[in-house]
C-alpha atoms as a PDB file:
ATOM      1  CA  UNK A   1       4.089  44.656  -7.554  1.00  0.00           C
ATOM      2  CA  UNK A   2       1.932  44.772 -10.809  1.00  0.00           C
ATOM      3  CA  UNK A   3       5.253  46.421 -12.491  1.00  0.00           C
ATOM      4  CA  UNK A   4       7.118  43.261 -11.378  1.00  0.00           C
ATOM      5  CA  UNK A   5       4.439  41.060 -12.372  1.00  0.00           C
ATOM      6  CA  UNK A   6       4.429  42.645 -16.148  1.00  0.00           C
ATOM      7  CA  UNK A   7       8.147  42.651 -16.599  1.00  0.00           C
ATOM      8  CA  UNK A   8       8.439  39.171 -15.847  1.00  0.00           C
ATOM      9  CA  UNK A   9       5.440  38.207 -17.815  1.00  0.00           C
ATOM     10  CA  UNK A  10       7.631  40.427 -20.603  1.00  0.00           C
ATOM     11  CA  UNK A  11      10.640  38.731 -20.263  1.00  0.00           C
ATOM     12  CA  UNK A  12       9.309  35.368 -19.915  1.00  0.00           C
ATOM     13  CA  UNK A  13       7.316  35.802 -23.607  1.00  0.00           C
ATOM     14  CA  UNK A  14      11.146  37.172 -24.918  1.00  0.00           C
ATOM     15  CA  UNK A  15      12.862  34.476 -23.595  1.00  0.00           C
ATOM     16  CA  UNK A  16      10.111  31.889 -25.113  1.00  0.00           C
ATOM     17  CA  UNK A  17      10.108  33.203 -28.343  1.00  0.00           C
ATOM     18  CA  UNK A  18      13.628  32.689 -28.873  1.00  0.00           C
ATOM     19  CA  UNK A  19      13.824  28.944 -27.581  1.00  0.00           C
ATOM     20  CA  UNK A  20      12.333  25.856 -28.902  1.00  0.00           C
ATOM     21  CA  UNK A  21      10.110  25.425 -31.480  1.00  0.00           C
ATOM     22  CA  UNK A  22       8.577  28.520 -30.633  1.00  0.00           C
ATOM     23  CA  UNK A  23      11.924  30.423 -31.929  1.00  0.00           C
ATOM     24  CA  UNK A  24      14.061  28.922 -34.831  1.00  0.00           C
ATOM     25  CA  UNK A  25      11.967  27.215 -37.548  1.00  0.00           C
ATOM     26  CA  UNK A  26      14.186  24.853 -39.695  1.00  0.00           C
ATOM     27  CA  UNK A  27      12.303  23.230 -43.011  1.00  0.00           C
ATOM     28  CA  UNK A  28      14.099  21.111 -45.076  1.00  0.00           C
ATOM     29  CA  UNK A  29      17.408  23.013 -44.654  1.00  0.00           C
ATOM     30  CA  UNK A  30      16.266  26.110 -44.672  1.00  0.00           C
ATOM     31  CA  UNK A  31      16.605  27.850 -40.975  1.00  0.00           C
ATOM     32  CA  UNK A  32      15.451  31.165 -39.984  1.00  0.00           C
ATOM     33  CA  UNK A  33      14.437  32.655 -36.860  1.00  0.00           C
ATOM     34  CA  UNK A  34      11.216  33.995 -35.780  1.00  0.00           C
ATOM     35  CA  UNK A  35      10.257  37.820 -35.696  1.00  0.00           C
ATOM     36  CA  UNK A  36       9.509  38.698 -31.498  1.00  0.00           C
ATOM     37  CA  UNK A  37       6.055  39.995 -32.392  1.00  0.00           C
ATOM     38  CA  UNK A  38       4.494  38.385 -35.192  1.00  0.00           C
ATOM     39  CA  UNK A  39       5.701  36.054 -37.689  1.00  0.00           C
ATOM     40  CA  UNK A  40       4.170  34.780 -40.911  1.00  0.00           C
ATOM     41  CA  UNK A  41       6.319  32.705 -43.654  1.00  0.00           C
ATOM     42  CA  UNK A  42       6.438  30.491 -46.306  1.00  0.00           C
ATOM     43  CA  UNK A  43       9.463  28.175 -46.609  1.00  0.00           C
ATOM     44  CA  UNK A  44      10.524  26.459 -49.112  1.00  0.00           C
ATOM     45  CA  UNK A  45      12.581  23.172 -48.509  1.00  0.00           C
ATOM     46  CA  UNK A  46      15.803  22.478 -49.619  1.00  0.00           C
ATOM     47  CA  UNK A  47      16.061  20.037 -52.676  1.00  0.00           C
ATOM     48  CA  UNK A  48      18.726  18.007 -52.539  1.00  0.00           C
ATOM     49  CA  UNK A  49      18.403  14.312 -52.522  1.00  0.00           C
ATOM     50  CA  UNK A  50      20.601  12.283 -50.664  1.00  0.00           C
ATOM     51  CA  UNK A  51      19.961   8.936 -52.408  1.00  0.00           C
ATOM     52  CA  UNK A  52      20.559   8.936 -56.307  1.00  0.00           C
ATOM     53  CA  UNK A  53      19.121   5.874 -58.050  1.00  0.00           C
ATOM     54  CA  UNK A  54      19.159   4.063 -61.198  1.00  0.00           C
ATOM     55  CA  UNK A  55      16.808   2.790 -63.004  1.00  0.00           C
ATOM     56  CA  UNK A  56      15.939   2.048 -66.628  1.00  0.00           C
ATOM     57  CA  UNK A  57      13.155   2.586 -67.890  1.00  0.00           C
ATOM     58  CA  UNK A  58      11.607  -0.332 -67.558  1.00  0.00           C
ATOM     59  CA  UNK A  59      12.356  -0.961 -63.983  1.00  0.00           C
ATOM     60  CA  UNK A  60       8.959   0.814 -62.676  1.00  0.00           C
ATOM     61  CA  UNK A  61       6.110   3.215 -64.089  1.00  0.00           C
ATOM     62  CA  UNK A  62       5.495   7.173 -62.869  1.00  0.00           C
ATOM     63  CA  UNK A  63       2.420   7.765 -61.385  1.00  0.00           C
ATOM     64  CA  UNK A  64       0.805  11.190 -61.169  1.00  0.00           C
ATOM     65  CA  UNK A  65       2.100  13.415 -58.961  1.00  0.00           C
ATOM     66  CA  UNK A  66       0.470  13.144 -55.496  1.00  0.00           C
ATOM     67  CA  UNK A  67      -0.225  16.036 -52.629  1.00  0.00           C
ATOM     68  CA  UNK A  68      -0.317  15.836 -48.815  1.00  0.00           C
ATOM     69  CA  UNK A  69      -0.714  18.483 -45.755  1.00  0.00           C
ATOM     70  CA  UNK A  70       0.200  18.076 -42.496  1.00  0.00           C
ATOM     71  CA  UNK A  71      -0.133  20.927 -39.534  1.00  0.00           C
ATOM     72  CA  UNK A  72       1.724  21.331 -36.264  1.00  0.00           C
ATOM     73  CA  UNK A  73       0.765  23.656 -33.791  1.00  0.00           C
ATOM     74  CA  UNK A  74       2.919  24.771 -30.211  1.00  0.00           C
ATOM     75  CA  UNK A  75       1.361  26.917 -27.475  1.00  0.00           C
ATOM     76  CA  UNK A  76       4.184  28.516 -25.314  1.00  0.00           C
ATOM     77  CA  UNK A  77       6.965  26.168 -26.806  1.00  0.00           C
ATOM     78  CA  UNK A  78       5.303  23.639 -23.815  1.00  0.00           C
ATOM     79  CA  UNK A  79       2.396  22.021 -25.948  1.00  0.00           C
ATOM     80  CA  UNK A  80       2.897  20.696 -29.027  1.00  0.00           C
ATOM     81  CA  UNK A  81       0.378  19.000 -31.623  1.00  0.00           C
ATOM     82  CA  UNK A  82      -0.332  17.928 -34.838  1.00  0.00           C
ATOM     83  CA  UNK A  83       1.469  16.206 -38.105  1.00  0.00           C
ATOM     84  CA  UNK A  84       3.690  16.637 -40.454  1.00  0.00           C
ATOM     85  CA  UNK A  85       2.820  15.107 -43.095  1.00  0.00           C
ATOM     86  CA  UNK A  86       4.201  12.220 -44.834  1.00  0.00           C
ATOM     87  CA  UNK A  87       2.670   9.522 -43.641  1.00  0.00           C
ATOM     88  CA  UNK A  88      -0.581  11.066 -45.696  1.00  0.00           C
ATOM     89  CA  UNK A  89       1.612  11.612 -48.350  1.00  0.00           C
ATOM     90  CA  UNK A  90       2.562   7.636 -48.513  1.00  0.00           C
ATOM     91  CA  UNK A  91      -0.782   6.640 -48.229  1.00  0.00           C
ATOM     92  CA  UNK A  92      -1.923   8.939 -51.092  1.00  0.00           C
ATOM     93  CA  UNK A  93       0.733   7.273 -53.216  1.00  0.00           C
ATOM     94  CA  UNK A  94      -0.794   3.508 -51.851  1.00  0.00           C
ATOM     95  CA  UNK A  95      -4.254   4.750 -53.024  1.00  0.00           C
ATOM     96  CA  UNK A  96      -2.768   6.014 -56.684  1.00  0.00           C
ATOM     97  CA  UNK A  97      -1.434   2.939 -56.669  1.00  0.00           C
ATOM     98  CA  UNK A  98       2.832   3.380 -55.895  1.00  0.00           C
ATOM     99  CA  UNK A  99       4.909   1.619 -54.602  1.00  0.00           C
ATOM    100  CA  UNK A 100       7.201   4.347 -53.195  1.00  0.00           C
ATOM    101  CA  UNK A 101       7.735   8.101 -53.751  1.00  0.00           C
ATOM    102  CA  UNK A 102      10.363  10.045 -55.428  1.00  0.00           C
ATOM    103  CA  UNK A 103      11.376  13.565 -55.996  1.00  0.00           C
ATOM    104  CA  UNK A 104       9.546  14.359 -52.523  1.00  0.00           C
ATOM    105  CA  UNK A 105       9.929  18.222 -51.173  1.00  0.00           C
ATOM    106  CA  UNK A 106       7.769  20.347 -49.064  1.00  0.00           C
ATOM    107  CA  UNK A 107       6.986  23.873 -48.625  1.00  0.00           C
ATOM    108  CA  UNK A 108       5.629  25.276 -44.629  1.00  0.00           C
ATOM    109  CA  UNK A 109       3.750  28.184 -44.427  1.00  0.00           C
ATOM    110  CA  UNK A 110       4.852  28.850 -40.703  1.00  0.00           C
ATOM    111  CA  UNK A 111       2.950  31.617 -38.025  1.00  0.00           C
ATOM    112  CA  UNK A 112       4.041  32.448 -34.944  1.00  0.00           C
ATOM    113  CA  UNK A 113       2.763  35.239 -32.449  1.00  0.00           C
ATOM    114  CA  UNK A 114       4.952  36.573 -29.780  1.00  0.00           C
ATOM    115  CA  UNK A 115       6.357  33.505 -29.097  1.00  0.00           C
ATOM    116  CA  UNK A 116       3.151  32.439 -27.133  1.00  0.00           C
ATOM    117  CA  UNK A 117       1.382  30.344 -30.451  1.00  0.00           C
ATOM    118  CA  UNK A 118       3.136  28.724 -33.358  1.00  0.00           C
ATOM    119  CA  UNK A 119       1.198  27.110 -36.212  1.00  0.00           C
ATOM    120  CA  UNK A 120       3.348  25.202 -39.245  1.00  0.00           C
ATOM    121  CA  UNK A 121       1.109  23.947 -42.387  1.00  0.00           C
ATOM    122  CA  UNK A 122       3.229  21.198 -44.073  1.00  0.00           C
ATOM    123  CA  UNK A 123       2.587  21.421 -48.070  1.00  0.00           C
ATOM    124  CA  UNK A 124       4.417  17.936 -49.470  1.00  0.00           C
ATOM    125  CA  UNK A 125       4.526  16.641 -52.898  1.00  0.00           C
ATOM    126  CA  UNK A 126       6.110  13.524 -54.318  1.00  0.00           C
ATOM    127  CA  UNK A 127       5.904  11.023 -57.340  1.00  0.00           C
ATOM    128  CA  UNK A 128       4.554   7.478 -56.917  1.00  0.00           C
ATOM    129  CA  UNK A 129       6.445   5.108 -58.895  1.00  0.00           C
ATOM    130  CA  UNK A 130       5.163   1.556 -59.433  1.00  0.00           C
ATOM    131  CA  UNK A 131       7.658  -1.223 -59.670  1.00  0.00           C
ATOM    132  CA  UNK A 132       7.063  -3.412 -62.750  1.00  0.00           C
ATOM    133  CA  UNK A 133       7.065  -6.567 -61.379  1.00  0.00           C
END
């Protein structure tokens, strides 16, 4: 009975770690898929805008750049918690004093163990710009 017991407990954790958000991790592009015992990455995301703009020069004003972090957490790919990020991110560029971001990216340092916890940290950066008015 206890051998039972252990191999489904086994198989249930294999299964787990391969499904969900508890298996494969996309960031930005970037997909990989979770090691079955212990994982523990960084990932960078994928730069590659999708909207190209124009401006001249003396359509708006850079801003410093500005820094955000986010974290999401999952316990057996059935609770999941946290943030990722960019709403922090647009309120640091409010404070600096933007009026939206560009060049935004993000790296995640990502750790997962057996499939059972999963922990993403959420590293984003943009650039405030400030629309001359």
């Amino acid at each position: 009975m206890l051998k039972r017991l252990s191999l489904a407990v086994a198989v249930s954790v294999m299964v787990l770690s391969f499904t969900g958000c508890v298996g494969l991790m996309g960031a930005g592009g970037a997909t990989t898929t979770t090691a079955g015992i212990y994982t523990a990455m960084n990932l960078p995301s994928e730069y590659s805008p999708s909207t190209v703009h124009q401006f001249n020069a003396s359509d708006f004003e850079i801003l410093n750049r500005v820094e955000s972090m986010g974290e999401t957490k999952n316990i057996l790919g059935i609770i999941a918690t946290g943030n990722a990020g960019y709403h922090g991110l647009l309120a640091k560029c409010r404070e600096a004093g933007g009026d939206a971001l560009i060049d935004v990216y993000m790296d995640v340092d990502y750790m997962n163990i057996l499939g059972v916890y999963g922990v993403a940290k959420y590293n984003l950066y943009g650039t405030p710009i400030q629309y001359k008015r």
